[in-house]
C-alpha atoms as a PDB file:
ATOM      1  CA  UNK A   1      68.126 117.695  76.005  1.00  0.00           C
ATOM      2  CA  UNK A   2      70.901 117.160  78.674  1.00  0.00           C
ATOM      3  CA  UNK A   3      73.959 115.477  77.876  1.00  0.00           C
ATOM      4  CA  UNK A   4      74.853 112.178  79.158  1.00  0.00           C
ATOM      5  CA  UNK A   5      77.708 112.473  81.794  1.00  0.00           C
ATOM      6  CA  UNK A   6      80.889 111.089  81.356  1.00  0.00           C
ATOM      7  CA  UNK A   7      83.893 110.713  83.691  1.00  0.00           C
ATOM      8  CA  UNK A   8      87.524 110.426  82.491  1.00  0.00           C
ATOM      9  CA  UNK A   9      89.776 109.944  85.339  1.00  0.00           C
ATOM     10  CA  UNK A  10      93.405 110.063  83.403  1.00  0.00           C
ATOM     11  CA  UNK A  11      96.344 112.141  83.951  1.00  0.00           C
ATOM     12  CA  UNK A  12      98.059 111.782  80.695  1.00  0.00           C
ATOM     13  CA  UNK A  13      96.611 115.036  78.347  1.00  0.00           C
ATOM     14  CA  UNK A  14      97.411 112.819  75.234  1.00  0.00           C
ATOM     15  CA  UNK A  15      94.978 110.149  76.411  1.00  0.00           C
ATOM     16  CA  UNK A  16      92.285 113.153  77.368  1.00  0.00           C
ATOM     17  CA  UNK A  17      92.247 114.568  74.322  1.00  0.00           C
ATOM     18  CA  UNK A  18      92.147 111.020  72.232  1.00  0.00           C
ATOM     19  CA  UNK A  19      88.969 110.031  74.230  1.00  0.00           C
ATOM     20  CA  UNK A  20      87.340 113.492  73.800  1.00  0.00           C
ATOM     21  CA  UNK A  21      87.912 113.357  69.887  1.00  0.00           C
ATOM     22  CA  UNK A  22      86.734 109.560  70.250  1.00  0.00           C
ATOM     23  CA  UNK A  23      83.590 110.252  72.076  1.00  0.00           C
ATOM     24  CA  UNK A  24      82.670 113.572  70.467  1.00  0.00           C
ATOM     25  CA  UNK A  25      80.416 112.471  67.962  1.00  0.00           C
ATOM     26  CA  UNK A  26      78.408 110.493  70.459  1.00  0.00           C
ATOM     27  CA  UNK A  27      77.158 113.850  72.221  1.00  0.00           C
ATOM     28  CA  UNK A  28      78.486 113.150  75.860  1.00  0.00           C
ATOM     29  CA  UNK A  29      79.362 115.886  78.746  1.00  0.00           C
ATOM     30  CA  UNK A  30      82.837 114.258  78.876  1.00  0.00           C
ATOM     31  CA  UNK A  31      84.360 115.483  82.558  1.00  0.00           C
ATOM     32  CA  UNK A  32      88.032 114.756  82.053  1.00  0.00           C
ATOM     33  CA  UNK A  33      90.159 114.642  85.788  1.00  0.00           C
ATOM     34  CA  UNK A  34      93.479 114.383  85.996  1.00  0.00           C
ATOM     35  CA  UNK A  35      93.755 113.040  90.117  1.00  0.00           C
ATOM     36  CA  UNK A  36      91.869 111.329  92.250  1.00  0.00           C
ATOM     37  CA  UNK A  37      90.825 114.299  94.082  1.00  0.00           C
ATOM     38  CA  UNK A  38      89.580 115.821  90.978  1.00  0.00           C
ATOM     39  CA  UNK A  39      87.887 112.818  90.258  1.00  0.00           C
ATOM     40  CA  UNK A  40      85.994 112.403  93.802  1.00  0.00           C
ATOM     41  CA  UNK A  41      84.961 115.975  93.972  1.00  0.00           C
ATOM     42  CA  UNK A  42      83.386 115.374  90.477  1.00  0.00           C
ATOM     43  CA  UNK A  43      81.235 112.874  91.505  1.00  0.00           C
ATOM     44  CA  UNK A  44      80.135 114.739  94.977  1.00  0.00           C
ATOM     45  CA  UNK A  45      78.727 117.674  92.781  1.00  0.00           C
ATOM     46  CA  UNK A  46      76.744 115.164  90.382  1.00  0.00           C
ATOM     47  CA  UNK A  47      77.184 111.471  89.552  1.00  0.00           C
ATOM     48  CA  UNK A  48      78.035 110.147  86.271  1.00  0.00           C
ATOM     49  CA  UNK A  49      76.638 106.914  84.601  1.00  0.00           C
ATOM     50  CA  UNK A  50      79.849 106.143  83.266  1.00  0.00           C
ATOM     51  CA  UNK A  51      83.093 106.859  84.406  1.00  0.00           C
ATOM     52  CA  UNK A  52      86.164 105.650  82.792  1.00  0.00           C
ATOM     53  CA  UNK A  53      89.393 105.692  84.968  1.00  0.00           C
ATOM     54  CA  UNK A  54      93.078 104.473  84.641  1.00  0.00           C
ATOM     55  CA  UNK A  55      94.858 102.629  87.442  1.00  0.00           C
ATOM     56  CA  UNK A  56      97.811 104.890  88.043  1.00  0.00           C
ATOM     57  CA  UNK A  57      97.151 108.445  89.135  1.00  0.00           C
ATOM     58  CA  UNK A  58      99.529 110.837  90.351  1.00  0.00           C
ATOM     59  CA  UNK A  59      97.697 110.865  93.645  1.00  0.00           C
ATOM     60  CA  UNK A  60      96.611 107.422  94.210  1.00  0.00           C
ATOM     61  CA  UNK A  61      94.955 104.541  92.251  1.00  0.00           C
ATOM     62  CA  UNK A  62      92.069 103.558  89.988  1.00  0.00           C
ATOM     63  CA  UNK A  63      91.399 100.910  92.551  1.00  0.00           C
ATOM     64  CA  UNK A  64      90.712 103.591  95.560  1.00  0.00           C
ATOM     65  CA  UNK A  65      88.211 105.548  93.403  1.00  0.00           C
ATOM     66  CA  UNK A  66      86.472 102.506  92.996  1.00  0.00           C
ATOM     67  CA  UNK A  67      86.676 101.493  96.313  1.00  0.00           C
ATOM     68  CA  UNK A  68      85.583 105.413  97.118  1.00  0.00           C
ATOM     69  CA  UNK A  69      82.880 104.862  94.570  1.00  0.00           C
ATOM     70  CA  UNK A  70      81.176 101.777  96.340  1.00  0.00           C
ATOM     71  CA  UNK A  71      81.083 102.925  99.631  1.00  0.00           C
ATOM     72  CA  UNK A  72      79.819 106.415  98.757  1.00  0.00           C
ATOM     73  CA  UNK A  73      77.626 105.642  96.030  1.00  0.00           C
ATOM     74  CA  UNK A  74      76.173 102.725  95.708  1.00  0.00           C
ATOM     75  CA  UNK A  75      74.369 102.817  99.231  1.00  0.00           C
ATOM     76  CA  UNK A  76      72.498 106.049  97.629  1.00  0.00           C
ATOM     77  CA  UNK A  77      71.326 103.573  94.760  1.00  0.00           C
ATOM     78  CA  UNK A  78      73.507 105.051  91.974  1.00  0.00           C
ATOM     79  CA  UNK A  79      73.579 102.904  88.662  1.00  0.00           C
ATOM     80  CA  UNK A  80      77.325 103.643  87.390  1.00  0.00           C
ATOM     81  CA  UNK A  81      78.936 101.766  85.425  1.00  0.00           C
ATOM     82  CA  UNK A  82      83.107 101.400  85.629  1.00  0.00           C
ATOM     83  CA  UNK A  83      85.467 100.998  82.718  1.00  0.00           C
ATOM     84  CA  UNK A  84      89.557 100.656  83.430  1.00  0.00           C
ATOM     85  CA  UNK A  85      92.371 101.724  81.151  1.00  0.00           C
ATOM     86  CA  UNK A  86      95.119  99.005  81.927  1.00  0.00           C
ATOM     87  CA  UNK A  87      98.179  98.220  79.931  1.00  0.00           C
ATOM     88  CA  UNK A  88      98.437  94.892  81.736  1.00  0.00           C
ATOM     89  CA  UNK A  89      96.255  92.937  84.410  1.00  0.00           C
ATOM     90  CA  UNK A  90      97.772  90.365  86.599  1.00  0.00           C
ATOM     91  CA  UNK A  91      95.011  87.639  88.334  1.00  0.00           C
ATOM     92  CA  UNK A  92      95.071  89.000  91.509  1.00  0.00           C
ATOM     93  CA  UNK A  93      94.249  92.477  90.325  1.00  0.00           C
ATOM     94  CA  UNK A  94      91.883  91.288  87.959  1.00  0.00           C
ATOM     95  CA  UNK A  95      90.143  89.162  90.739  1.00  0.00           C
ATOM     96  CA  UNK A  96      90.134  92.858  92.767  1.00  0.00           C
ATOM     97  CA  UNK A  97      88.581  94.425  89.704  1.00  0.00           C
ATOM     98  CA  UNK A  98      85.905  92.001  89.702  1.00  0.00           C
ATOM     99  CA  UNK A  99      85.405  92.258  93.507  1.00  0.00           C
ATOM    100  CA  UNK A 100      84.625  95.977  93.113  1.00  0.00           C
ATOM    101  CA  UNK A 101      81.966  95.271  90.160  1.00  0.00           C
ATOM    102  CA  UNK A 102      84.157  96.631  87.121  1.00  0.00           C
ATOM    103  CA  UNK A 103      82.096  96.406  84.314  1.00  0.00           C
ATOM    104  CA  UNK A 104      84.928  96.382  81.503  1.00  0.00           C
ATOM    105  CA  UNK A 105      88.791  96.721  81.042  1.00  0.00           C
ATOM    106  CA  UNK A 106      90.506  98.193  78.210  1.00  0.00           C
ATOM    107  CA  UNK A 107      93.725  97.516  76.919  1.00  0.00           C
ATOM    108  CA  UNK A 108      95.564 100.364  77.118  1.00  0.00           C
ATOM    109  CA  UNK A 109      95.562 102.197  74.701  1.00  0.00           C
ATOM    110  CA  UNK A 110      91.882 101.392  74.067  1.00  0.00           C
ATOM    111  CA  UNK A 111      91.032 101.869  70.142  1.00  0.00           C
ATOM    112  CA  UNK A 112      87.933 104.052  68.770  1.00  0.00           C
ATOM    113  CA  UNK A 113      85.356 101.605  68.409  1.00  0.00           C
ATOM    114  CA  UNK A 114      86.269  99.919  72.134  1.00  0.00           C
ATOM    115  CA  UNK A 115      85.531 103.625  73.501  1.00  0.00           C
ATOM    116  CA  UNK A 116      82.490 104.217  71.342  1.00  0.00           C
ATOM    117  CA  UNK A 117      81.125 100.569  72.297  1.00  0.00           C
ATOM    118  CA  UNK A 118      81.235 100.940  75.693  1.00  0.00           C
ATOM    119  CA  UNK A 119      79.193 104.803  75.948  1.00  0.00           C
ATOM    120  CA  UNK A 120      76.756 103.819  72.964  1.00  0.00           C
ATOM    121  CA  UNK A 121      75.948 100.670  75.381  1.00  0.00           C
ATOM    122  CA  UNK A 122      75.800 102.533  78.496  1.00  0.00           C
ATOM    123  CA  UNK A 123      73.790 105.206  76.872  1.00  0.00           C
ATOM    124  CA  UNK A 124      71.219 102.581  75.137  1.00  0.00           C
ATOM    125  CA  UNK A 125      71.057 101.136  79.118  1.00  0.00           C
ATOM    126  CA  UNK A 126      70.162 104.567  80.398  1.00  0.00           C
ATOM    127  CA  UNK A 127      67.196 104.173  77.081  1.00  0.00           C
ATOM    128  CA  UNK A 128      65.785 101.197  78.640  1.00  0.00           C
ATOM    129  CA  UNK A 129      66.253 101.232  82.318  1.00  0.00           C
ATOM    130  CA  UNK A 130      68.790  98.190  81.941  1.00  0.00           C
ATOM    131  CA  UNK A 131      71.538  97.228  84.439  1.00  0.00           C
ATOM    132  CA  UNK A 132      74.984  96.931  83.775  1.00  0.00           C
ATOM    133  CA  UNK A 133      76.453  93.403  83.406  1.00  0.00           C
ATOM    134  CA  UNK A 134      79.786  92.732  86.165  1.00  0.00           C
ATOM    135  CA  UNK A 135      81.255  91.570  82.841  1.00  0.00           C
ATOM    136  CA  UNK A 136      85.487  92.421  82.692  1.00  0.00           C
ATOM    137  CA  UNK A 137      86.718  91.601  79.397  1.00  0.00           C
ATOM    138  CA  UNK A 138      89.860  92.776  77.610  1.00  0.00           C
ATOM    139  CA  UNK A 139      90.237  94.550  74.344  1.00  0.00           C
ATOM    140  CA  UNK A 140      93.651  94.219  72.325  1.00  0.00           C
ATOM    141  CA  UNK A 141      94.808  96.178  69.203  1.00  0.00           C
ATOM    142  CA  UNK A 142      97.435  96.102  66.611  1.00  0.00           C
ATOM    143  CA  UNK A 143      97.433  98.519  64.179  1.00  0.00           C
ATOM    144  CA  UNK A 144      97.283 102.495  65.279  1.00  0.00           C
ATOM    145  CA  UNK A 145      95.123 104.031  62.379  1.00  0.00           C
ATOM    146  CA  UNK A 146      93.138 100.674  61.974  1.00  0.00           C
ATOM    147  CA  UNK A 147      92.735  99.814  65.379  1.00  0.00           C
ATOM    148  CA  UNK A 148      93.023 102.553  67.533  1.00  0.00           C
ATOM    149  CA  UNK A 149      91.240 105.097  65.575  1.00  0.00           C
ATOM    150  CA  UNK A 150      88.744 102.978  63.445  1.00  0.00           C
ATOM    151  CA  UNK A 151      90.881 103.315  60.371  1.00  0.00           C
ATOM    152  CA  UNK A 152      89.803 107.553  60.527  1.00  0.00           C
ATOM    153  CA  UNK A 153      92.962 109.175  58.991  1.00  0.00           C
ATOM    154  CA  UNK A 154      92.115 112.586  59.700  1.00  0.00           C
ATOM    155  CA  UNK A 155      91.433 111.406  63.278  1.00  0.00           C
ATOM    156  CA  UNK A 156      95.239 109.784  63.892  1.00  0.00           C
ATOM    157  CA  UNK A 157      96.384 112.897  62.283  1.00  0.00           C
ATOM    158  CA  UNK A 158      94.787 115.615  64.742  1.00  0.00           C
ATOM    159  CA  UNK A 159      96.390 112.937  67.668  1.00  0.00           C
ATOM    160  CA  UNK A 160      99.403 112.594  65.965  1.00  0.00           C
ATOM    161  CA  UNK A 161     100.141 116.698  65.901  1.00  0.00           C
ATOM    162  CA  UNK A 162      98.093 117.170  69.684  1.00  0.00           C
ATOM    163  CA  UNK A 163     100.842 114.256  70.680  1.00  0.00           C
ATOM    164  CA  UNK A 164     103.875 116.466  68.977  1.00  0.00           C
ATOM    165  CA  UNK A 165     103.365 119.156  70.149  1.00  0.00           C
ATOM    166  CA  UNK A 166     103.077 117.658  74.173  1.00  0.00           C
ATOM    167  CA  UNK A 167     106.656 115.816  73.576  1.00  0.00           C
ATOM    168  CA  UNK A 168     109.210 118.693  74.284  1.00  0.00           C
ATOM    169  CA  UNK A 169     107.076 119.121  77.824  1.00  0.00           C
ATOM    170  CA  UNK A 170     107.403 115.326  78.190  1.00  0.00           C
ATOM    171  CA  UNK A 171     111.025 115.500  77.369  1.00  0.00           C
ATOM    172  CA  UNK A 172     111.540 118.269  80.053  1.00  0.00           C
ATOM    173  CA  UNK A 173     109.559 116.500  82.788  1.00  0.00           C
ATOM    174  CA  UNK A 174     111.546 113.053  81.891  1.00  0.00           C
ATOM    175  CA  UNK A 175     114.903 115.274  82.797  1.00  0.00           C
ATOM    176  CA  UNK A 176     113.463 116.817  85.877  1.00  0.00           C
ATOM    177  CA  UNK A 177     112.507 113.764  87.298  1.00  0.00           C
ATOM    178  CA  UNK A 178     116.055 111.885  86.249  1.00  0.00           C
ATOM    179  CA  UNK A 179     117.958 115.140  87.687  1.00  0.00           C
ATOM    180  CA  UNK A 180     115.772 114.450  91.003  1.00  0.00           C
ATOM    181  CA  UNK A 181     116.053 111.396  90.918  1.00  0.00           C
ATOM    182  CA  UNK A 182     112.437 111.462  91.778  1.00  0.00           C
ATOM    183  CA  UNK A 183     111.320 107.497  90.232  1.00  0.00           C
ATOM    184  CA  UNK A 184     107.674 108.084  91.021  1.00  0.00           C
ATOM    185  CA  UNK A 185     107.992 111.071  88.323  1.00  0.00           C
ATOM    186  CA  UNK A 186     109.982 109.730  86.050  1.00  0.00           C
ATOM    187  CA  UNK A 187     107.810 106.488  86.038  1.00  0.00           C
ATOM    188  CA  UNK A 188     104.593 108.332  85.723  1.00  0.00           C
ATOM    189  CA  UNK A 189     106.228 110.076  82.635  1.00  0.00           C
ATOM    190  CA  UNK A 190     106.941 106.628  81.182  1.00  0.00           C
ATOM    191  CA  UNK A 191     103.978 105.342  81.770  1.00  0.00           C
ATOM    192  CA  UNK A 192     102.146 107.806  79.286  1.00  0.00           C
ATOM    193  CA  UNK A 193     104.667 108.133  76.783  1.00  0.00           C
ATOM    194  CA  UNK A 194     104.027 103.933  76.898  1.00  0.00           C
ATOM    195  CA  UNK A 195     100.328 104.578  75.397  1.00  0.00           C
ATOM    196  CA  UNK A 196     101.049 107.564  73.394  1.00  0.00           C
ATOM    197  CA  UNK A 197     103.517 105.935  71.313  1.00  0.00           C
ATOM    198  CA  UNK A 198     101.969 102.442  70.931  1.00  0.00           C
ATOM    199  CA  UNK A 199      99.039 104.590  69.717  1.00  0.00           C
ATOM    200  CA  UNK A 200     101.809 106.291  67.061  1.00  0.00           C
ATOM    201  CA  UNK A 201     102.496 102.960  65.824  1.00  0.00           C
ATOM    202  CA  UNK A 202     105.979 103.774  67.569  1.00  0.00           C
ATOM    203  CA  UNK A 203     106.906  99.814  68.853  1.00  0.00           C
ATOM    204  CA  UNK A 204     110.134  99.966  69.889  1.00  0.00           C
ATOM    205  CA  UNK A 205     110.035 103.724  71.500  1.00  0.00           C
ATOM    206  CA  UNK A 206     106.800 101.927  72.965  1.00  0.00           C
ATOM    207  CA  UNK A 207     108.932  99.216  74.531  1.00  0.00           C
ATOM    208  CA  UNK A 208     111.490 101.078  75.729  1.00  0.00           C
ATOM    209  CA  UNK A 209     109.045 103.084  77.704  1.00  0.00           C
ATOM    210  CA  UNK A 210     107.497 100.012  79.062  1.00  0.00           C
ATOM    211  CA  UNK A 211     111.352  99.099  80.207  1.00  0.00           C
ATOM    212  CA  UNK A 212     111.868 102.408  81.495  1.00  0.00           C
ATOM    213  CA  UNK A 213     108.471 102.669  83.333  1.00  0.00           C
ATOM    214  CA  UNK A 214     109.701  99.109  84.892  1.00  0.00           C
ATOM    215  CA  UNK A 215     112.560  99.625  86.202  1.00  0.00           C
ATOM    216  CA  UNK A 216     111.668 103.183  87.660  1.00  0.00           C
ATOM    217  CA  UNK A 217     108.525 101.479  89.485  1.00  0.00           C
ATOM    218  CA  UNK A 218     111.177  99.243  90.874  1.00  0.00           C
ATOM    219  CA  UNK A 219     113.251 101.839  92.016  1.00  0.00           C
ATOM    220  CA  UNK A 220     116.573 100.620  89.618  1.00  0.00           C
ATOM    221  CA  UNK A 221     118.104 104.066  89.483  1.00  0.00           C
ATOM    222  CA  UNK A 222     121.175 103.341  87.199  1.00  0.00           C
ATOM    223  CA  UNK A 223     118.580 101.318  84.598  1.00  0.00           C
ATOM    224  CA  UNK A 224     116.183 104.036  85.001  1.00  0.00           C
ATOM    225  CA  UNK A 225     118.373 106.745  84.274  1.00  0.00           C
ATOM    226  CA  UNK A 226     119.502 104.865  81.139  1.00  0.00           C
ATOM    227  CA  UNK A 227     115.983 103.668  80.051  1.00  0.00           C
ATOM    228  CA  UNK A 228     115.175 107.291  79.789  1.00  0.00           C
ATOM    229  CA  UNK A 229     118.181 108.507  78.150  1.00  0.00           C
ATOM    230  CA  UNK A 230     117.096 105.999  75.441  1.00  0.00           C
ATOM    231  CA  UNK A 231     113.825 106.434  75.769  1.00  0.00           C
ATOM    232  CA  UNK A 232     114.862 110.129  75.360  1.00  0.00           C
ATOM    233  CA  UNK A 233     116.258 109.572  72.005  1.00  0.00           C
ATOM    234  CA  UNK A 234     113.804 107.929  70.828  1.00  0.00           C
ATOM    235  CA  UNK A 235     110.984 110.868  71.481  1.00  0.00           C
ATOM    236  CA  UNK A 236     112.751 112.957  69.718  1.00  0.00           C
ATOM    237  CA  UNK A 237     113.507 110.812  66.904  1.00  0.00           C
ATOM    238  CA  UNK A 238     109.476 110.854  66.879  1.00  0.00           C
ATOM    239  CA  UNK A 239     109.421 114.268  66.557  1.00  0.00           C
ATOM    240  CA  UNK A 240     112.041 114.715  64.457  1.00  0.00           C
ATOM    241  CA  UNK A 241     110.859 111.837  61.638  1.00  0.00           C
ATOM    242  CA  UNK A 242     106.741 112.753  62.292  1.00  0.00           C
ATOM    243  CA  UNK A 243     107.333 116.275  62.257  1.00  0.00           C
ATOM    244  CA  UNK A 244     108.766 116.419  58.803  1.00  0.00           C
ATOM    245  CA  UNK A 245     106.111 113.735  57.326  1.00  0.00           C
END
């Protein structure tokens, strides 16, 4: 029996490899893309009933796949349903997201069960021929083990050392970018050590991240520069606490 297809359009490997252990006992082809190229020329070579996607891409945004995905696909007839990763929604993008037929946003990050609800429902609608509802509602967590991973331990635990091992190559790209003063980089870098670390149970490195990721999106290079030197620290005091627990 052929496995259902499912897209992943994220460019953080953390979040990649959370979703694949998430979505693994459901039986799913997961495709995981990291750009919106990858992501496009993915759905040329075969369509996908369910494609998950965050907003910020290294080459572009969630929104123009979407946008990409309604003009090419939907005049061909293709049922696909859309899921966003967002750690925030303001109205008006929410009112886009709605325009474009999104059938669910996560909070980002998005826990266990909120993954594994959305496939199991898309797969039941593939069962019985349903539709899929223009329905955009927003799942928020709390707790990492409980929430994020469905209170599965072991899970958290294979995350937690995948999500170790990844920091010193964060660390290094945070410096490049600061050295460049590149604030694109530097705020993409942010942006996933943001989700990575509220999924660590990691609050305040979480925060400072979300500052960081702020004020480089704004193009503040002084607060930048000093978001990440804190924001620096605070990695790899991660490491340095986690790796000895």
């Amino acid at each position: 029996m052929t496995q259902p297809r499912v897209l992943l359009v994220e460019d953080d490997p953390s979040v990649r490899r959370f979703v694949q252990m998430a979505l693994d006992p459901l039986g799913v082809n997961l495709v995981p893309c990291a750009t919106l190229a990858e992501a496009k020329q993915a759905l040329t070579t075969e369509v996908a009933p369910l494609v998950l996607t965050d907003l910020t891409l290294p080459d572009g945004s969630g929104l123009d796949l979407l946008v990409w995905m309604q003009t090419n696909l939907s005049p061909q007839g293709v049922a696909c349903r859309t899921v966003v990763f967002s750690g925030g929604i303001d109205p008006a993008t929410q009112r886009r997201l709605e325009s474009l037929n999104v059938w669910r946003v996560l909070h980002k990050p998005a826990s266990v069960g909120a993954l594994m609800a959305c496939v199991s429902e898309t797969l039941a609608s593939l069962d019985l021929g349903a539709q899929a509802d223009s329905a955009v509602v927003t799942v928020a967590q709390h707790n990492p083990v409980a929430d994020f991973f469905g209170g599965n331990r072991a899970l958290y635990e294979a995350y937690r050392q995948a999500c170790l091992a990844r920091f010193p190559q964060d660390v290094m790209e945070g410096d490049l970018a600061v050295a460049a003063q590149d604030a694109q980089a530097l705020r993409r870098v942010a942006h996933n050590l943001k989700s990575v670390l509220t999924m660590l149970g990691e609050a305040p490195a979480a925060q400072c991240a979300r500052s960081t990721e702020e004020w480089a999106a704004g193009g503040h290079s002084d607060l930048m520069q000093q978001g990440w030197r804190q924001l620096r620290q605070q990695v790899l005091r991660v490491v340095s606490v986690q790796g000895e627990s």
